[in-house]
PDB file of N, CA and C in Angstrom:
ATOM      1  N   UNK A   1       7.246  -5.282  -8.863  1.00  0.00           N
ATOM      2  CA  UNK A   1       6.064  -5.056  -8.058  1.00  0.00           C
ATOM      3  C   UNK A   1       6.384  -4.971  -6.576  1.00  0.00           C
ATOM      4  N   UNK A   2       6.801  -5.717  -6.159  1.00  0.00           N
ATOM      5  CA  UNK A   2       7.277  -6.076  -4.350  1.00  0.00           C
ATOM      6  C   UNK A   2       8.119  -4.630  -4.351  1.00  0.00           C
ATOM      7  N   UNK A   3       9.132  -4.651  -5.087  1.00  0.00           N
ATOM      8  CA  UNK A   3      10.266  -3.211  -4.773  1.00  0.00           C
ATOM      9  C   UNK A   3       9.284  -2.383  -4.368  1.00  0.00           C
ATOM     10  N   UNK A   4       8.289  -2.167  -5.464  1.00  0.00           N
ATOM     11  CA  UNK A   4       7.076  -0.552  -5.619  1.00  0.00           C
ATOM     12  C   UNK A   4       6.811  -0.843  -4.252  1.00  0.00           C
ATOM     13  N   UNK A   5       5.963  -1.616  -3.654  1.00  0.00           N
ATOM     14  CA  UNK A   5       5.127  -1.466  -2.252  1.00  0.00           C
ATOM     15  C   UNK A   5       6.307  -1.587  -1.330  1.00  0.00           C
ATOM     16  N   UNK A   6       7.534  -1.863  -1.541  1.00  0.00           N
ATOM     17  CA  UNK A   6       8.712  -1.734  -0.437  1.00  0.00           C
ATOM     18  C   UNK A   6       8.809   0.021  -0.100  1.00  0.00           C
ATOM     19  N   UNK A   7       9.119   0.634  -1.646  1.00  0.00           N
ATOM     20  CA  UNK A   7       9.429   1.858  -1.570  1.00  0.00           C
ATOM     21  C   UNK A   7       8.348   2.545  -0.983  1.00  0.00           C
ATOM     22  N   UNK A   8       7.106   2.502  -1.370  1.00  0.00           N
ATOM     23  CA  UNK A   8       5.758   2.978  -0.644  1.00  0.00           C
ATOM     24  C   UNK A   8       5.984   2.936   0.384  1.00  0.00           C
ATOM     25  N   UNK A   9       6.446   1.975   1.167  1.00  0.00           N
ATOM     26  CA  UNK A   9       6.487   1.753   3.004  1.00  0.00           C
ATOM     27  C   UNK A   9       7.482   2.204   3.218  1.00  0.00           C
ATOM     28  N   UNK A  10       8.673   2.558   2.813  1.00  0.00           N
ATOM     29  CA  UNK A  10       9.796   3.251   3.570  1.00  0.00           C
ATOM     30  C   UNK A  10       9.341   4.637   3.301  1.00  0.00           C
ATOM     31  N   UNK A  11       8.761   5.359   2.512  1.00  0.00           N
ATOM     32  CA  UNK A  11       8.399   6.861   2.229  1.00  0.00           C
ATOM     33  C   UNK A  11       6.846   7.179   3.137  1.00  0.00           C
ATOM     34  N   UNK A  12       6.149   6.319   3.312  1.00  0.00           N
ATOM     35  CA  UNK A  12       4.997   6.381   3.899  1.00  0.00           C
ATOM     36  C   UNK A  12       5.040   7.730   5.245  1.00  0.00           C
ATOM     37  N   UNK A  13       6.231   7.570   6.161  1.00  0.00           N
ATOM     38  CA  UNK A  13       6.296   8.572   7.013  1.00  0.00           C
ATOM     39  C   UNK A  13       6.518  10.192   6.594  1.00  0.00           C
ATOM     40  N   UNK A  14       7.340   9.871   5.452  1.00  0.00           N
ATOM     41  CA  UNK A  14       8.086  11.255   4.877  1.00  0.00           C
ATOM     42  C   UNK A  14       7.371  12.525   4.214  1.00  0.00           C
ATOM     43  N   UNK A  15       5.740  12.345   4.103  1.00  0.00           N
ATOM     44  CA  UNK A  15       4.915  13.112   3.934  1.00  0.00           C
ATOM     45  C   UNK A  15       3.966  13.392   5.047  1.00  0.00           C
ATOM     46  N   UNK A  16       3.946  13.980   5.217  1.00  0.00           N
ATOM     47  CA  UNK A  16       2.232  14.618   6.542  1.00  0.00           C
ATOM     48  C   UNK A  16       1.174  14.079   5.191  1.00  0.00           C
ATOM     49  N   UNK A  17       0.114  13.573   5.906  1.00  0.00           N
ATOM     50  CA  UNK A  17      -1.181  13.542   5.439  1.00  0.00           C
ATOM     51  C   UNK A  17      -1.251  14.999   4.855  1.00  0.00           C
ATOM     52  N   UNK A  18      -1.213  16.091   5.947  1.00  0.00           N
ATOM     53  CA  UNK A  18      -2.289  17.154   6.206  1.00  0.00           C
ATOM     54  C   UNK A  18      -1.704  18.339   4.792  1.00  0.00           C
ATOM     55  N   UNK A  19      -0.081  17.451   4.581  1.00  0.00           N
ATOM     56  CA  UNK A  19       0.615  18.579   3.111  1.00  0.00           C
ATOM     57  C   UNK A  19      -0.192  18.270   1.815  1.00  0.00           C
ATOM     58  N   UNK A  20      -0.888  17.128   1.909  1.00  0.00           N
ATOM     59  CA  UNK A  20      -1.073  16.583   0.624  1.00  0.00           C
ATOM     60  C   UNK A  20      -2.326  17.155  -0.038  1.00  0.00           C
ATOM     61  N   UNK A  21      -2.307  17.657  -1.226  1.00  0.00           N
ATOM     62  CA  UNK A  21      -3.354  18.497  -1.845  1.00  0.00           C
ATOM     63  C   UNK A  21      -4.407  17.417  -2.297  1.00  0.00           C
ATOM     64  N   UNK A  22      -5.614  18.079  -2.850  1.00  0.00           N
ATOM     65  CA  UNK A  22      -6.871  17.224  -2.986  1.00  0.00           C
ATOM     66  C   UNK A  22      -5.961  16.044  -4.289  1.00  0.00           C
ATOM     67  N   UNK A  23      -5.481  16.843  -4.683  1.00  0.00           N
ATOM     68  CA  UNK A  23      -4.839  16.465  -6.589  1.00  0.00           C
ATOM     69  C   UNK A  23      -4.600  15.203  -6.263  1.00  0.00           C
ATOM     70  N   UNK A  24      -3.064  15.474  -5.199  1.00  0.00           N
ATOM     71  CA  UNK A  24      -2.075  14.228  -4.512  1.00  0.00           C
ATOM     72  C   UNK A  24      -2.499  12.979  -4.014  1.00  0.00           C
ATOM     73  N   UNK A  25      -3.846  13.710  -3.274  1.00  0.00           N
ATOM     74  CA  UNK A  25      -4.440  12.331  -2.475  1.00  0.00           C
ATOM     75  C   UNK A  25      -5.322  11.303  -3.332  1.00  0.00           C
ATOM     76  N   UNK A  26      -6.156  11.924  -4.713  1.00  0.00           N
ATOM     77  CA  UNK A  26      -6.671  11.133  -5.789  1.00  0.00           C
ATOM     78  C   UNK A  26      -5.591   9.973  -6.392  1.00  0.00           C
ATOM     79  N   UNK A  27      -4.430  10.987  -6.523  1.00  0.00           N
ATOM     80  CA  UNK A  27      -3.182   9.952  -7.155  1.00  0.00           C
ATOM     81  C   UNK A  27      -2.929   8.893  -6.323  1.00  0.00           C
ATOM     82  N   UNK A  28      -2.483   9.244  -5.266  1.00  0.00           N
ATOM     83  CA  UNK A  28      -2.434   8.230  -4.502  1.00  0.00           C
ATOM     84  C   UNK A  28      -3.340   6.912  -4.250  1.00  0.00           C
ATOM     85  N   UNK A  29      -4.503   7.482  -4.436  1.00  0.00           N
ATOM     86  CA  UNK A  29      -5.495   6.220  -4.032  1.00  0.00           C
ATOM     87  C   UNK A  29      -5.875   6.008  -5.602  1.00  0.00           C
ATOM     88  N   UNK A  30      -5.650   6.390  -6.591  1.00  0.00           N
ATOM     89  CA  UNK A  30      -5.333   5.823  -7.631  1.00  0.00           C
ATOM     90  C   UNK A  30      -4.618   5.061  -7.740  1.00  0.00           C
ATOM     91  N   UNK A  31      -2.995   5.178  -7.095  1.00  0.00           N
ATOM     92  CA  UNK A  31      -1.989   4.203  -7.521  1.00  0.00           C
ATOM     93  C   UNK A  31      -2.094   2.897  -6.373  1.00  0.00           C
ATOM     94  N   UNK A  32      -3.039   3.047  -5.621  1.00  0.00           N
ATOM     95  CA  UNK A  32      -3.244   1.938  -4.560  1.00  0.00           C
ATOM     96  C   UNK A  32      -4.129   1.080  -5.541  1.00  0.00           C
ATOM     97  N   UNK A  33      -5.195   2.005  -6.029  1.00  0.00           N
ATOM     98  CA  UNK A  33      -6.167   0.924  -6.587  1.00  0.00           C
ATOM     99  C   UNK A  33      -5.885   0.355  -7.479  1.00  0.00           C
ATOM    100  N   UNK A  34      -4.602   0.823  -8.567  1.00  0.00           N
ATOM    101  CA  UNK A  34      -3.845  -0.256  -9.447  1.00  0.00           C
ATOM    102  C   UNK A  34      -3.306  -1.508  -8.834  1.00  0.00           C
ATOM    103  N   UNK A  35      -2.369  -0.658  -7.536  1.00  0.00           N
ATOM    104  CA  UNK A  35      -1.662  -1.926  -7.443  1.00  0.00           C
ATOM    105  C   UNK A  35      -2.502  -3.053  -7.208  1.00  0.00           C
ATOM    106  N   UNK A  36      -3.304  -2.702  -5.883  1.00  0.00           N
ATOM    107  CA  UNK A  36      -4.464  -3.856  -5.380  1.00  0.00           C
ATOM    108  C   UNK A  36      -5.048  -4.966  -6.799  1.00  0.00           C
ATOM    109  N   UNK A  37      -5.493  -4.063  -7.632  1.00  0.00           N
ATOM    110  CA  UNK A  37      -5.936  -5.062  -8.877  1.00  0.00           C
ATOM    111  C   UNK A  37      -4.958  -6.277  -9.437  1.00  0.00           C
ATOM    112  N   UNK A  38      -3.296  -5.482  -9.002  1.00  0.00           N
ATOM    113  CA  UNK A  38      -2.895  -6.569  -9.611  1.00  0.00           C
ATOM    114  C   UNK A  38      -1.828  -7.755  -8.737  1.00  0.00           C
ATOM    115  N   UNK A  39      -2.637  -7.832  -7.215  1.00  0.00           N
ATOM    116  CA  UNK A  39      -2.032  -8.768  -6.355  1.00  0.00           C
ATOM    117  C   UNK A  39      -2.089 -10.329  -7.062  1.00  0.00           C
ATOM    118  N   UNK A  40      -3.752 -10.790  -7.909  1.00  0.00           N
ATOM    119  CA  UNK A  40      -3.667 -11.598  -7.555  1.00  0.00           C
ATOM    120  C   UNK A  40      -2.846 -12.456  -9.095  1.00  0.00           C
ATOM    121  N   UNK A  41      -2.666 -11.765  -9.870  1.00  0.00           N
ATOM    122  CA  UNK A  41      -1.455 -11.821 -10.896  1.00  0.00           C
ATOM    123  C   UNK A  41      -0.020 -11.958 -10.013  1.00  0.00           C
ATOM    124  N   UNK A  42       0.331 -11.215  -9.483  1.00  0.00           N
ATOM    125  CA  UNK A  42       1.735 -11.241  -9.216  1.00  0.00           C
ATOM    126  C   UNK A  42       1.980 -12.469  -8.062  1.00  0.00           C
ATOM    127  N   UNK A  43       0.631 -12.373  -7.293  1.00  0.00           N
ATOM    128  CA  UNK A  43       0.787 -13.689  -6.436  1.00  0.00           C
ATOM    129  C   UNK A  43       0.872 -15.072  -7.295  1.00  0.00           C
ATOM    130  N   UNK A  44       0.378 -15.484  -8.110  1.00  0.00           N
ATOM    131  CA  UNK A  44       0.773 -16.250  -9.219  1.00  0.00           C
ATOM    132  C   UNK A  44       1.588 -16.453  -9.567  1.00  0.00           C
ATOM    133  N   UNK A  45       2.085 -15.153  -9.945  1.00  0.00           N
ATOM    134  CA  UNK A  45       3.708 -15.232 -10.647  1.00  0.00           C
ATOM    135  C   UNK A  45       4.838 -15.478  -9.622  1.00  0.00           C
ATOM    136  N   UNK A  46       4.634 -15.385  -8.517  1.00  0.00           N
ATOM    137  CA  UNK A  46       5.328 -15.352  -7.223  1.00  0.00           C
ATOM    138  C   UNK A  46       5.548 -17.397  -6.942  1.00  0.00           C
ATOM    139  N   UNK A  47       3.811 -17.672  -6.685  1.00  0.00           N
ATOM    140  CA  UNK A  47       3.957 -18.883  -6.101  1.00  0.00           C
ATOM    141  C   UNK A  47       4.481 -19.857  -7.277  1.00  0.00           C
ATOM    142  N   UNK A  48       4.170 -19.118  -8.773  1.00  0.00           N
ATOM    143  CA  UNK A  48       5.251 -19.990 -10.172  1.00  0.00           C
ATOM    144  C   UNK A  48       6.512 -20.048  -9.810  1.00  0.00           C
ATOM    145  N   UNK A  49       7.186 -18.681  -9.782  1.00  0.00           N
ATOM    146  CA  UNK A  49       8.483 -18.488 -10.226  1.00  0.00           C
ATOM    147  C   UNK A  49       9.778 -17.898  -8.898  1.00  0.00           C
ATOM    148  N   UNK A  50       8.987 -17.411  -7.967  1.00  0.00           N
ATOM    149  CA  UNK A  50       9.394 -17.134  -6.959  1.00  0.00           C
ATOM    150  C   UNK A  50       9.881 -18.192  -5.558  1.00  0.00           C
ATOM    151  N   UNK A  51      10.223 -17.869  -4.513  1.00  0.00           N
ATOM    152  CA  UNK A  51      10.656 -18.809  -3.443  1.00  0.00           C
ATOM    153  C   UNK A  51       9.069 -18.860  -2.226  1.00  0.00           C
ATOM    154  N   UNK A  52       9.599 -19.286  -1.594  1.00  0.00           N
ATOM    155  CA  UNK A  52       8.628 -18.931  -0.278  1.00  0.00           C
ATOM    156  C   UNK A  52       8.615 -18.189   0.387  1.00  0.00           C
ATOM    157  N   UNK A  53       9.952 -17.704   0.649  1.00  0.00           N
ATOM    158  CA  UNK A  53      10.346 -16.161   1.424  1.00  0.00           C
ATOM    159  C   UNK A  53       9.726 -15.532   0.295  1.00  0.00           C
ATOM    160  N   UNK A  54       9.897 -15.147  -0.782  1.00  0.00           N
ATOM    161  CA  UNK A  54       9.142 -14.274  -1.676  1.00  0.00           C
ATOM    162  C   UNK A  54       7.258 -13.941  -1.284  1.00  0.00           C
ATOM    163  N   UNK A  55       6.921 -14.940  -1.644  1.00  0.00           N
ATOM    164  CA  UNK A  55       5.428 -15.151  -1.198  1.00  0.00           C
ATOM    165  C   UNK A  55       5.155 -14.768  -0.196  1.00  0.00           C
ATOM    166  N   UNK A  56       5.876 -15.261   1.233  1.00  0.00           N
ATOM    167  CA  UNK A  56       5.242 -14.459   2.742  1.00  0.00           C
ATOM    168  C   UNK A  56       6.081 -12.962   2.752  1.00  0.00           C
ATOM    169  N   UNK A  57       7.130 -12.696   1.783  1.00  0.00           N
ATOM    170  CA  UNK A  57       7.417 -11.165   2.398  1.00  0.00           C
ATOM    171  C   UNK A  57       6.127 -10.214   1.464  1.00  0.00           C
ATOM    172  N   UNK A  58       6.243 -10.615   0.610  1.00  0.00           N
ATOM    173  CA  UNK A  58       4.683 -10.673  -0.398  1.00  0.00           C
ATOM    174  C   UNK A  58       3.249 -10.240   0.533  1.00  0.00           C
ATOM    175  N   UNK A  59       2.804 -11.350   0.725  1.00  0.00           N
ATOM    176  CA  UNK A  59       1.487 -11.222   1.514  1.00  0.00           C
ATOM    177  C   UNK A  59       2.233 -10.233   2.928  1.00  0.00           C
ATOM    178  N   UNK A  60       3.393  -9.997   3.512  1.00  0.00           N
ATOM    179  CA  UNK A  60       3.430  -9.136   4.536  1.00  0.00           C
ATOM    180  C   UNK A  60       3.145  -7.920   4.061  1.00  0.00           C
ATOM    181  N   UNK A  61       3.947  -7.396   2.848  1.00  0.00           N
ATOM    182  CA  UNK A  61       3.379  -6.070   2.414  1.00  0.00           C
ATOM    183  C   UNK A  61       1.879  -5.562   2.186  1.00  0.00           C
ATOM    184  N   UNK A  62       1.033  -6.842   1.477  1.00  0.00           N
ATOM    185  CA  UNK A  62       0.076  -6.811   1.255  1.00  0.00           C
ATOM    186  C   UNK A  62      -1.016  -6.735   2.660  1.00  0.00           C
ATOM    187  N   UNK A  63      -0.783  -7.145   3.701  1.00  0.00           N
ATOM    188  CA  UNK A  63      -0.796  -6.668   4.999  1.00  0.00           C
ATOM    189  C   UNK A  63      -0.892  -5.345   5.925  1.00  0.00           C
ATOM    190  N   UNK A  64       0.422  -5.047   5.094  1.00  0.00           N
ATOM    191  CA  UNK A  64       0.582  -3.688   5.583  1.00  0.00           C
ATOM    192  C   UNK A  64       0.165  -2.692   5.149  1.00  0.00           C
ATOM    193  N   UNK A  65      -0.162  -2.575   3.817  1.00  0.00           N
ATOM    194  CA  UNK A  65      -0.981  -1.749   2.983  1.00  0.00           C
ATOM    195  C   UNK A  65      -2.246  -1.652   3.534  1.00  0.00           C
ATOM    196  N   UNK A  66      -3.028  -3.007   3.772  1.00  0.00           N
ATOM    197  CA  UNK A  66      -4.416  -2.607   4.211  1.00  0.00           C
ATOM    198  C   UNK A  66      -4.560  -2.635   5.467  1.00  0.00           C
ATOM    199  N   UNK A  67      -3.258  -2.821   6.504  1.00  0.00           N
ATOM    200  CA  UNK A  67      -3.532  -2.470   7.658  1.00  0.00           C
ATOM    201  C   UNK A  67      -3.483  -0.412   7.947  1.00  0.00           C
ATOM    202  N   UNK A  68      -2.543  -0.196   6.945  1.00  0.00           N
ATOM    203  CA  UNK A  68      -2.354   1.219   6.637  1.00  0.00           C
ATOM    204  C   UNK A  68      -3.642   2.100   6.300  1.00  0.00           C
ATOM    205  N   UNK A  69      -3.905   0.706   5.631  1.00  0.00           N
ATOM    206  CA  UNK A  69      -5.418   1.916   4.260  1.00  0.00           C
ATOM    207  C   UNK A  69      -7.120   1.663   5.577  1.00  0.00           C
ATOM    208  N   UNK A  70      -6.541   1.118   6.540  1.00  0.00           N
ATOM    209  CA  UNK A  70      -7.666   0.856   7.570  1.00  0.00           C
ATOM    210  C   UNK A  70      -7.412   2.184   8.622  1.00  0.00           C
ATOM    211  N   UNK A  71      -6.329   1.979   9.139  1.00  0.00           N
ATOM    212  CA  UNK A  71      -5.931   3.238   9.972  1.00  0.00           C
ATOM    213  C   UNK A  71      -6.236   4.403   9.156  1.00  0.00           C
ATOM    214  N   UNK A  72      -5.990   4.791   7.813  1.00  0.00           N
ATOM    215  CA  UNK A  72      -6.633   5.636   7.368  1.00  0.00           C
ATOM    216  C   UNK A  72      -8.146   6.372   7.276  1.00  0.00           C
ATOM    217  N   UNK A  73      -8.942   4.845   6.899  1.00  0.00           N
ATOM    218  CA  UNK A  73     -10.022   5.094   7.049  1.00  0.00           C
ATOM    219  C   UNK A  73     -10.730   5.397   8.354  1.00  0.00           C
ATOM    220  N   UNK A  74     -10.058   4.869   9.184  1.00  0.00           N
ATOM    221  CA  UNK A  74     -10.197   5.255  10.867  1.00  0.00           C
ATOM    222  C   UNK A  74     -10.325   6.538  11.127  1.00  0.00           C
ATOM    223  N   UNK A  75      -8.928   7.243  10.875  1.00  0.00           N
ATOM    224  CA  UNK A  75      -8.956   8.591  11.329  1.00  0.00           C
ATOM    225  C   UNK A  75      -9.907   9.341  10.556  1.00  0.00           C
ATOM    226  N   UNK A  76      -9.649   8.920   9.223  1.00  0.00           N
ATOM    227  CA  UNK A  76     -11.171   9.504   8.541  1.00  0.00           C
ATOM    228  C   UNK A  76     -12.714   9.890   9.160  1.00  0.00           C
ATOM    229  N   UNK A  77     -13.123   8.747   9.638  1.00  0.00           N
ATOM    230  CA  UNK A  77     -14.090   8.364  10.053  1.00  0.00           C
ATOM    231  C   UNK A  77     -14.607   9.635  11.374  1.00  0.00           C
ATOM    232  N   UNK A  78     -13.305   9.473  12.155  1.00  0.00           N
ATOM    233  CA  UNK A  78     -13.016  10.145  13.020  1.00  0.00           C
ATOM    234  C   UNK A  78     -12.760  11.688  13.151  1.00  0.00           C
ATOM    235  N   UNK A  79     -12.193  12.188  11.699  1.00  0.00           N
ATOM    236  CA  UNK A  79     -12.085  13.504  11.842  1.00  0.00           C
ATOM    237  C   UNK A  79     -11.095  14.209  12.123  1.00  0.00           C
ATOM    238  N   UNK A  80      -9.836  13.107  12.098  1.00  0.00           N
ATOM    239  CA  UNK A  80      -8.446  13.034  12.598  1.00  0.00           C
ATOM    240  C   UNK A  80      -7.865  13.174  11.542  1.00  0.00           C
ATOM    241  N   UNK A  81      -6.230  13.682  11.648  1.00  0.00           N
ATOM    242  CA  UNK A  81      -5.339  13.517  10.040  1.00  0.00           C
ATOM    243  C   UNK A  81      -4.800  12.285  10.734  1.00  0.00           C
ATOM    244  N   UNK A  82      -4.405  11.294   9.355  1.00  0.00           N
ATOM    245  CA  UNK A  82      -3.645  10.435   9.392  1.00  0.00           C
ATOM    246  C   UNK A  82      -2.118  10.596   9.759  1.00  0.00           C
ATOM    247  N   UNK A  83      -1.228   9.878  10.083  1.00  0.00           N
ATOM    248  CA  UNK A  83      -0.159  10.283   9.943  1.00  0.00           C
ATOM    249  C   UNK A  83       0.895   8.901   9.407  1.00  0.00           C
TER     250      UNK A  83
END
């Protein structure tokens, strides 16, 4: 789980918003709305079986995602492409 939202954030730049077809952008906020469902499982499994560095690099990603998925909705709002 942590790897997936690692890899998400290092690729995050490597697409333009503005390339992404209607198709792409459903998927995408499809595969957000999986992951999101299953934070509070893995946070569980984290604060079971995991360290503490695990847990806060954890909640940092989880951070960054919805600091991401806010700036999104921003430019949205706005009329702007994301980038």
């Amino acid at each position: 789980m942590v790897r997936c939202v690692d890899f998400i954030m290092k690729k995050k730049d490597k697409v333009p918003t503005k390339d992404l077809s209607d198709e792409n952008v459903m998927e995408a906020y499809s595969t957000i709305q999986k992951w999101i469902k299953t934070i509070p499982s893995t946070l569980a499994y984290i604060k079971e079986n995991g360290s503490k560095e695990d847990l806060r690099n954890y909640q940092i990603q989880i951070k960054m995602v919805l600091n991401k998925l806010e700036e999104i909705q921003t430019d949205m709002d706005n009329g702007n492409e994301s980038t």
